[in-house]
C-alpha atoms as a PDB file:
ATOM      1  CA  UNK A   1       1.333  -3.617  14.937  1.00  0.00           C
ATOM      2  CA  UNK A   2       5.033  -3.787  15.910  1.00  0.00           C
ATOM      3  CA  UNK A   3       7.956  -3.446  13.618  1.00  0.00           C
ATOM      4  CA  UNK A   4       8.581  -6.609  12.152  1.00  0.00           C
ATOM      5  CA  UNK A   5      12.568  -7.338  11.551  1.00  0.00           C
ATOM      6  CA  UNK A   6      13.781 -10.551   9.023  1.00  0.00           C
ATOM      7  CA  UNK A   7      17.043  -8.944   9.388  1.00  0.00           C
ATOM      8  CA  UNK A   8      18.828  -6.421  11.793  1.00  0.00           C
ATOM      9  CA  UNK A   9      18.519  -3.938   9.195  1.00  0.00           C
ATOM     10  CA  UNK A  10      15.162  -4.490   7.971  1.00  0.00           C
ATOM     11  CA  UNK A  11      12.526  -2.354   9.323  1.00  0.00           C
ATOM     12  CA  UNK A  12       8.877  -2.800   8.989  1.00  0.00           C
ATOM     13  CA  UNK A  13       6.571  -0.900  11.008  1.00  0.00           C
ATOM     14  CA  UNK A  14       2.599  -0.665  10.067  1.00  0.00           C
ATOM     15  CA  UNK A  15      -0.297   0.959  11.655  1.00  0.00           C
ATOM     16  CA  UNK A  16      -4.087   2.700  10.793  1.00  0.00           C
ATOM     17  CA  UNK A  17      -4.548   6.166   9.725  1.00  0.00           C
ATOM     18  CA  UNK A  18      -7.176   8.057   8.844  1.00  0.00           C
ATOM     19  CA  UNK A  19     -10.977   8.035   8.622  1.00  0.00           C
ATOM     20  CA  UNK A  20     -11.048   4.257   7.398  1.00  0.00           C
ATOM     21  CA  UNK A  21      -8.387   3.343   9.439  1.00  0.00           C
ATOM     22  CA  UNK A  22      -5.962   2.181   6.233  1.00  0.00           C
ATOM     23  CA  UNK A  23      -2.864   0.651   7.411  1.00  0.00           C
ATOM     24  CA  UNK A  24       0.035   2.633   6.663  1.00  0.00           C
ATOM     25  CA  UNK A  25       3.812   0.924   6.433  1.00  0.00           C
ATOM     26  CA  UNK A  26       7.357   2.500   6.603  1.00  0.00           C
ATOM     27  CA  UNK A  27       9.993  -0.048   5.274  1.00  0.00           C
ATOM     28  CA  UNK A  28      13.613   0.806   5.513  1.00  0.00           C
ATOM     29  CA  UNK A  29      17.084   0.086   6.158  1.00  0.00           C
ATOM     30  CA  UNK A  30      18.946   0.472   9.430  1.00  0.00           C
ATOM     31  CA  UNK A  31      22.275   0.729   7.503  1.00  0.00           C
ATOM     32  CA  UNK A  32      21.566   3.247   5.041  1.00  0.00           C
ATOM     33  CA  UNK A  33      18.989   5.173   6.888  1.00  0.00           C
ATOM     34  CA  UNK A  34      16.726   5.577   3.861  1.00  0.00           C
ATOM     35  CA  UNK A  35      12.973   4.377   3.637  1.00  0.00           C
ATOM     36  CA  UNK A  36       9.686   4.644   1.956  1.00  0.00           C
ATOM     37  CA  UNK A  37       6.034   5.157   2.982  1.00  0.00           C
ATOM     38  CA  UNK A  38       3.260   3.030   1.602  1.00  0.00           C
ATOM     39  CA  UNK A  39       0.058   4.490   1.409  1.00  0.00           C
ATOM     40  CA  UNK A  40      -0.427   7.321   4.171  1.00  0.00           C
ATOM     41  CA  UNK A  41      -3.698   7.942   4.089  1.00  0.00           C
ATOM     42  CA  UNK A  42      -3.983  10.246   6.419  1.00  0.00           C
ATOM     43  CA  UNK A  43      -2.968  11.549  10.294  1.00  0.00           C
ATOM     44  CA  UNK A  44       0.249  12.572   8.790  1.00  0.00           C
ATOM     45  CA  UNK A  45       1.475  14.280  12.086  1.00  0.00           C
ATOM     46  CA  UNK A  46       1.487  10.429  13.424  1.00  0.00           C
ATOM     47  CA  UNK A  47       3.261   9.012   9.996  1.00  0.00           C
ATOM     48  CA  UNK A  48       5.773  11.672  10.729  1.00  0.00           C
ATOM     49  CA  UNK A  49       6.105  10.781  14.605  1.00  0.00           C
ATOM     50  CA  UNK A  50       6.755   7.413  13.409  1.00  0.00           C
ATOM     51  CA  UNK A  51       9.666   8.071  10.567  1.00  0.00           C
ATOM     52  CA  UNK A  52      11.467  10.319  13.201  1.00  0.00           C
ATOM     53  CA  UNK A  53      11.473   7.610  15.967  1.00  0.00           C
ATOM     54  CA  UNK A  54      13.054   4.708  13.820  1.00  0.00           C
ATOM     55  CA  UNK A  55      15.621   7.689  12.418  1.00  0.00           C
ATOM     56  CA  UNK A  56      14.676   7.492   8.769  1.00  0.00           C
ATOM     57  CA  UNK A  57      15.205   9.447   5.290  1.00  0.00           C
ATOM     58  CA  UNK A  58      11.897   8.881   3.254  1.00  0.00           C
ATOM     59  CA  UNK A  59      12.968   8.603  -0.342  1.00  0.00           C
ATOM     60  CA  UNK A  60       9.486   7.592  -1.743  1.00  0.00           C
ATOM     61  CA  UNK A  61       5.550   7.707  -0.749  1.00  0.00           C
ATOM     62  CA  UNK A  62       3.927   5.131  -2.692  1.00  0.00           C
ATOM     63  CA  UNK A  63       0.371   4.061  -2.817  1.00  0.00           C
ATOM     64  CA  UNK A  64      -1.370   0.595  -3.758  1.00  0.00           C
ATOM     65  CA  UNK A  65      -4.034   2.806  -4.953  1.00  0.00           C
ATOM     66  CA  UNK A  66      -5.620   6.081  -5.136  1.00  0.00           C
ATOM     67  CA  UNK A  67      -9.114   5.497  -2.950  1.00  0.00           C
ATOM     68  CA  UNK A  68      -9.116   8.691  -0.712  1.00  0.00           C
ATOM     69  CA  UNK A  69      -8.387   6.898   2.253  1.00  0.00           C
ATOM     70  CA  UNK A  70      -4.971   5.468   1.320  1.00  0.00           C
ATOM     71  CA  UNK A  71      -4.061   9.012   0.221  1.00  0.00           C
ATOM     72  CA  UNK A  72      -5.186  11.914   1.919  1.00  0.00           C
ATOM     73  CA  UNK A  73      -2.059  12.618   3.867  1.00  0.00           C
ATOM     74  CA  UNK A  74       0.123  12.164   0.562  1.00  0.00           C
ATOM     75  CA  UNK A  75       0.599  16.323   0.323  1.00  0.00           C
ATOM     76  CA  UNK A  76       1.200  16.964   3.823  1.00  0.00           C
ATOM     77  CA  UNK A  77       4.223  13.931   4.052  1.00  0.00           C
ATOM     78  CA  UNK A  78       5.122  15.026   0.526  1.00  0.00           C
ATOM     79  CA  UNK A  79       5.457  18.483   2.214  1.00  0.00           C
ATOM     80  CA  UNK A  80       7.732  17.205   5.202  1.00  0.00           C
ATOM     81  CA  UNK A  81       9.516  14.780   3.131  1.00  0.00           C
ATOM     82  CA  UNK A  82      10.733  16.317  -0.185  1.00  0.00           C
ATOM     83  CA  UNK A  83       9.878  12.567  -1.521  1.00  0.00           C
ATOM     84  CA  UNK A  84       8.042  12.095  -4.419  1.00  0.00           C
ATOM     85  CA  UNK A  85       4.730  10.789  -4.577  1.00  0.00           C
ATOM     86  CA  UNK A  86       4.216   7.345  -7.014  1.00  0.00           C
ATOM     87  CA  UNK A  87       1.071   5.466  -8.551  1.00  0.00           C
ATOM     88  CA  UNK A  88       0.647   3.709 -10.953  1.00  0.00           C
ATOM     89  CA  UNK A  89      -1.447   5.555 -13.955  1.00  0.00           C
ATOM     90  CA  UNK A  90      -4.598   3.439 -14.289  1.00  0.00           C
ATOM     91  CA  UNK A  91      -5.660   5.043 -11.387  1.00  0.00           C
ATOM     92  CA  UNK A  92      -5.049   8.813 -12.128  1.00  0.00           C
ATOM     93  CA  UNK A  93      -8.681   9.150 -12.389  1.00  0.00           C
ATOM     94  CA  UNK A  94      -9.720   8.529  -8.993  1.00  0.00           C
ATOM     95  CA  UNK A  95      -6.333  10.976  -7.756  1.00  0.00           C
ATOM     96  CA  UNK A  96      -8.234  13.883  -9.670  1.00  0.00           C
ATOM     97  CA  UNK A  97     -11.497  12.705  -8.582  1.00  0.00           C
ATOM     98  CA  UNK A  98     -10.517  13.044  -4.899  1.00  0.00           C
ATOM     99  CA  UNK A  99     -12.865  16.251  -3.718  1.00  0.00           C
ATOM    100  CA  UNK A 100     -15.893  14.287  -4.747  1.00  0.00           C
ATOM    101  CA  UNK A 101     -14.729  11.035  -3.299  1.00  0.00           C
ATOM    102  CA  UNK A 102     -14.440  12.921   0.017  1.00  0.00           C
ATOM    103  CA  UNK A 103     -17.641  14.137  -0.279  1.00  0.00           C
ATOM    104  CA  UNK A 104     -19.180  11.193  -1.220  1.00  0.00           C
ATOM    105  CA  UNK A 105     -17.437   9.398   1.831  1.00  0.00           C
ATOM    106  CA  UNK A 106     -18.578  13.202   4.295  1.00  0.00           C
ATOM    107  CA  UNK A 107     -14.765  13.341   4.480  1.00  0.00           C
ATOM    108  CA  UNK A 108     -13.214  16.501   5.400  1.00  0.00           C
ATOM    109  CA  UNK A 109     -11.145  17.305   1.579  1.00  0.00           C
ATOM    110  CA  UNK A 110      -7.038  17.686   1.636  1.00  0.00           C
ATOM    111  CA  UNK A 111      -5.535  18.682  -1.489  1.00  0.00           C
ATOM    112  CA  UNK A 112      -2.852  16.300  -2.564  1.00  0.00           C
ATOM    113  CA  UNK A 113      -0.183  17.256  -5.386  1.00  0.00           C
ATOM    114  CA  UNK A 114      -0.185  15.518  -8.643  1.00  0.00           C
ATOM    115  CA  UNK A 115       1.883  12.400  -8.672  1.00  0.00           C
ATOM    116  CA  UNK A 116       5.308  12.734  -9.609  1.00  0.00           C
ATOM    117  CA  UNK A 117       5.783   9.231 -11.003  1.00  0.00           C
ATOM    118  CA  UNK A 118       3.869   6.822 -12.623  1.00  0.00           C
ATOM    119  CA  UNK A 119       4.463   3.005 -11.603  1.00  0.00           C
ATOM    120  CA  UNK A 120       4.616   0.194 -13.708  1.00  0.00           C
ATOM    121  CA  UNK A 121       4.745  -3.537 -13.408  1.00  0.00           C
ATOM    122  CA  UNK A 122       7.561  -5.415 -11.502  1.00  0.00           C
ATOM    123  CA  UNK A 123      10.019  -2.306 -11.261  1.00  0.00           C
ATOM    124  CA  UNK A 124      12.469  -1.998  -8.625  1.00  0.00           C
ATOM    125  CA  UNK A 125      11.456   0.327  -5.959  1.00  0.00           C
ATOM    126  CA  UNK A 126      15.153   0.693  -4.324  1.00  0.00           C
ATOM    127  CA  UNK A 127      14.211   0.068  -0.737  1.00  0.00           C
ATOM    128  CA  UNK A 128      15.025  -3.336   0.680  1.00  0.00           C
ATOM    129  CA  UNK A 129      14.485  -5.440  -2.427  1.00  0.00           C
ATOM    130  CA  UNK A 130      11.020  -4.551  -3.067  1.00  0.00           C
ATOM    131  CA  UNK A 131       9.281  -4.331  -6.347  1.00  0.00           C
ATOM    132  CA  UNK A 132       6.110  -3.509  -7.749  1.00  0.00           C
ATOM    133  CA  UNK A 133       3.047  -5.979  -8.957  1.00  0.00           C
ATOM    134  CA  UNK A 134       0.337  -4.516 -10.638  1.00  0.00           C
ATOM    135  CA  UNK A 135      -3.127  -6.369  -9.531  1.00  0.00           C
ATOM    136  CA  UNK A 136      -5.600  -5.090 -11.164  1.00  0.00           C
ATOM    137  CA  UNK A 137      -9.227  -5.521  -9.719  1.00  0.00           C
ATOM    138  CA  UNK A 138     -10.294  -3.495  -6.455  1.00  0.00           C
ATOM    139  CA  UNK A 139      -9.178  -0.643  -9.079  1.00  0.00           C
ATOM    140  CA  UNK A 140      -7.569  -0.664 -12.294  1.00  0.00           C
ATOM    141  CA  UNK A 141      -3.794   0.590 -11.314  1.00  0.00           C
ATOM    142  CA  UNK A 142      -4.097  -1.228  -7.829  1.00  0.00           C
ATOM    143  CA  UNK A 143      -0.309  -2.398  -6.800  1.00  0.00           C
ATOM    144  CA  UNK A 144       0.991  -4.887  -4.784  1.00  0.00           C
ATOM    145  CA  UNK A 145       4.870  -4.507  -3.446  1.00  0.00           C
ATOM    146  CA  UNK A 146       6.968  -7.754  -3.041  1.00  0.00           C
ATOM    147  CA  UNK A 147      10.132  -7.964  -0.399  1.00  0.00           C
ATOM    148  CA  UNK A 148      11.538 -11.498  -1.378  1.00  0.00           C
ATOM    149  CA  UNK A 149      14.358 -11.586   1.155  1.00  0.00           C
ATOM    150  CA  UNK A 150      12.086 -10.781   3.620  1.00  0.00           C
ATOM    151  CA  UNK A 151       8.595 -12.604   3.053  1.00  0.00           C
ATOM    152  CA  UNK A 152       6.508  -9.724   2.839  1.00  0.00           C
ATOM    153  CA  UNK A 153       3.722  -8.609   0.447  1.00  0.00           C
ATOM    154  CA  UNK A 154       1.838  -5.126   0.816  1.00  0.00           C
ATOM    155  CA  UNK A 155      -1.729  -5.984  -0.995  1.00  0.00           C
ATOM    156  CA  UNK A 156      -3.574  -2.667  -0.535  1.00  0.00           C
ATOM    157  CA  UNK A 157      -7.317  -3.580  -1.024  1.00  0.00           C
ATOM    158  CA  UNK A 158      -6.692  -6.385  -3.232  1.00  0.00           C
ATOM    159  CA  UNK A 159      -6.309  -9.522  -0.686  1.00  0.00           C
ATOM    160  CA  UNK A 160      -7.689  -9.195   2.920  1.00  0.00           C
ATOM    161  CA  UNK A 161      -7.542 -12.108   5.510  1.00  0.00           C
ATOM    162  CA  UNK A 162      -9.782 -14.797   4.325  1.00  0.00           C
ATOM    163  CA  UNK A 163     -11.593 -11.826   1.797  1.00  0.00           C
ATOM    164  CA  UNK A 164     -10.951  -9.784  -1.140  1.00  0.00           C
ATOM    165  CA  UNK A 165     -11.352  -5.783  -2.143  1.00  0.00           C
ATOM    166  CA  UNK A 166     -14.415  -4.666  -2.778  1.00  0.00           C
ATOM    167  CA  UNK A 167     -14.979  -4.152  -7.433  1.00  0.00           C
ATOM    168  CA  UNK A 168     -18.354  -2.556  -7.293  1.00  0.00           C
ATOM    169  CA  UNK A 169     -16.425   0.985  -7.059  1.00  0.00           C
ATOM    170  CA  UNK A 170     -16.149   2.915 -10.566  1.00  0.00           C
ATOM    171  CA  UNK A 171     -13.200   0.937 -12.353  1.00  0.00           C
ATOM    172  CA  UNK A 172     -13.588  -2.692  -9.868  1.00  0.00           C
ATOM    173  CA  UNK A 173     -13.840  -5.668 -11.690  1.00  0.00           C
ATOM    174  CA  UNK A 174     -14.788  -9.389 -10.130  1.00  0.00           C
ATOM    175  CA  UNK A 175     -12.880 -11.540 -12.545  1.00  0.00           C
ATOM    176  CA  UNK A 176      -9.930  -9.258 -12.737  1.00  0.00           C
ATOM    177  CA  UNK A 177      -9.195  -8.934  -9.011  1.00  0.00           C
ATOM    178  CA  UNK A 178      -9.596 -12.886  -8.973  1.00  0.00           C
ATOM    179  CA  UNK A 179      -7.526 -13.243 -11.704  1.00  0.00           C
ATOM    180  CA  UNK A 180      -4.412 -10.755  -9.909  1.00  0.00           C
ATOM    181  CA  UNK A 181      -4.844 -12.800  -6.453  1.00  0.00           C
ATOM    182  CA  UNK A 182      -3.707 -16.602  -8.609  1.00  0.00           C
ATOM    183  CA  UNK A 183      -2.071 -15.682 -11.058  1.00  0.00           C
ATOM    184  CA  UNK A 184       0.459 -12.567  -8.778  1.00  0.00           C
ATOM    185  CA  UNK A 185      -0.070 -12.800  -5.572  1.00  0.00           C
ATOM    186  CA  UNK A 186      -1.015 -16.802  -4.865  1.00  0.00           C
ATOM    187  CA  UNK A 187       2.169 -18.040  -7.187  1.00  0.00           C
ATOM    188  CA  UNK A 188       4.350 -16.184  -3.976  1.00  0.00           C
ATOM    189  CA  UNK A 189       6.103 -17.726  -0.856  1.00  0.00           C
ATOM    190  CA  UNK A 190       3.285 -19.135   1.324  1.00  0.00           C
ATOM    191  CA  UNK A 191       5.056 -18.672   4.166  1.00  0.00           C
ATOM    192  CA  UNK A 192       4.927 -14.572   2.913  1.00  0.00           C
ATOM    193  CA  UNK A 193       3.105 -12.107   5.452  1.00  0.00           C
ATOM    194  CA  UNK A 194       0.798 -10.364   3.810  1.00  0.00           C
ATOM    195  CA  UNK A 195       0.229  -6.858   4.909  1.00  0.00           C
ATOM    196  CA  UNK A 196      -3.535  -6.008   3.956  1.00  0.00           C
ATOM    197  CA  UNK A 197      -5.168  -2.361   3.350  1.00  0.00           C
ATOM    198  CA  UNK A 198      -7.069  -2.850   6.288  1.00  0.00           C
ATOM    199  CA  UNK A 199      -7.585  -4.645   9.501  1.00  0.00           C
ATOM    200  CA  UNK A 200      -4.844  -7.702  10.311  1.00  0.00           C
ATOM    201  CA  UNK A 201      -2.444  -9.296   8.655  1.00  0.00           C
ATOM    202  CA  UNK A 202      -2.036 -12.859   7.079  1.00  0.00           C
ATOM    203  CA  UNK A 203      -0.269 -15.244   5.058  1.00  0.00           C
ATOM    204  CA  UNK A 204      -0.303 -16.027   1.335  1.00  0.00           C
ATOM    205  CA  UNK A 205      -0.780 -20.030   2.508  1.00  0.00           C
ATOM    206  CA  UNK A 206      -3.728 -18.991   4.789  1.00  0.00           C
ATOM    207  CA  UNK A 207      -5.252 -17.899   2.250  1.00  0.00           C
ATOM    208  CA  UNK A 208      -4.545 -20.534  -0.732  1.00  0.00           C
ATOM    209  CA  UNK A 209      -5.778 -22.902   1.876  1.00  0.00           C
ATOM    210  CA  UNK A 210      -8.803 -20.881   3.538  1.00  0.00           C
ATOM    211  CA  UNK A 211     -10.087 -17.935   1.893  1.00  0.00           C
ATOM    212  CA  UNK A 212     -13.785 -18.727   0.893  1.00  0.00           C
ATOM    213  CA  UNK A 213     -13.604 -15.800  -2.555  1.00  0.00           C
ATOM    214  CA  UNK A 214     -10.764 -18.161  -3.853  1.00  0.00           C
ATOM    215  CA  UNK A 215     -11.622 -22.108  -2.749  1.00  0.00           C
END
């Protein structure tokens, strides 16, 4: 995907990484140079690549949740960055449990620091407007992060283009993950790209209108 500008300043650029190709964003301001990351989960070498070329300070790495492939590259950018690592605490579990999710998944095991903040619902993340909506389902501390101004919603696993994240991992439930998608993400600007955790983006009125979990 290209970066994606509402504004001069605004910068949005997303992309795969890792094993299970999660898509990774870095949103930031031209003006005061500063940026986070959104769920690196892993070929950090290429997350790094990509914060040098658009000229950025990364202030934060943040994650919608903590499934191994949405974090595995947290310690290395952590590392590069100095920025500290956020989640929100219902999902501390699956953070500690990340050697055996790796070997459940045959993925090759990277360490990753404890997080250094925990998340909670609608705070201000102090990049570009953005803040935080907790949508519980796919996982019980799954986030979602809302730019107004700019018409953008990160959804992690919990809303996919006409399809919704998987609950029949340890801590998934059906009814909850429905229940986040109306009554957080659905109530939103329709005309809102939605970034998803994996594969292409969509809208939150393509999906009111078309996606068979929610009709």
């Amino acid at each position: 995907m290209n970066t994606e500008s509402t504004e001069t300043h605004f910068i949005r650029k997303t992309f795969p990484v890792g094993p299970l190709q999660c898509n990774c964003s870095i949103i930031g301001d031209k003006l005061t140079q500063k940026a986070i990351i959104v769920d690196p989960g892993g070929d950090a070498q290429r997350i790094m690549d990509e914060v040098k070329a658009l000229g950025m300070k990364i202030t934060a790495i943040i994650h919608t949740h903590a499934h191994l492939d949405h974090i595995l590259a947290a310690g290395e950018i952590k590392k590069a960055t100095g920025a500290p690592l956020y989640l929100h605490k219902g999902d501390k579990f699956l953070w500690d449990a990340l050697e055996s999710q790796c070997r459940s998944f045959g993925v090759p095991y990277q360490p990753v620091p404890a997080p250094d903040e925990w998340l909670d619902d609608d705070q201000d993340l102090h990049c570009c407007g953005g803040v935080t909506l907790h949508t519980p389902g796919h996982t019980p501390g799954s986030m979602s992060y809302w730019f107004a101004e700019h018409k953008l919603l990160i959804a992690g696993d919990t809303l996919f283009r006409r399809s919704i994240g998987r609950t029949d991992f340890p801590g998934g439930d059906f009814d909850t993950i429905i229940r986040s998608i109306r009554q957080r993400l659905f109530v939103l600007d329709e005309e809102a790209t939605v970034i998803t955790g994996h594969g292409p983006a969509t809208s939150i009125g393509e999906e009111l209108r078309e996606n068979p979990f929610l009709n």
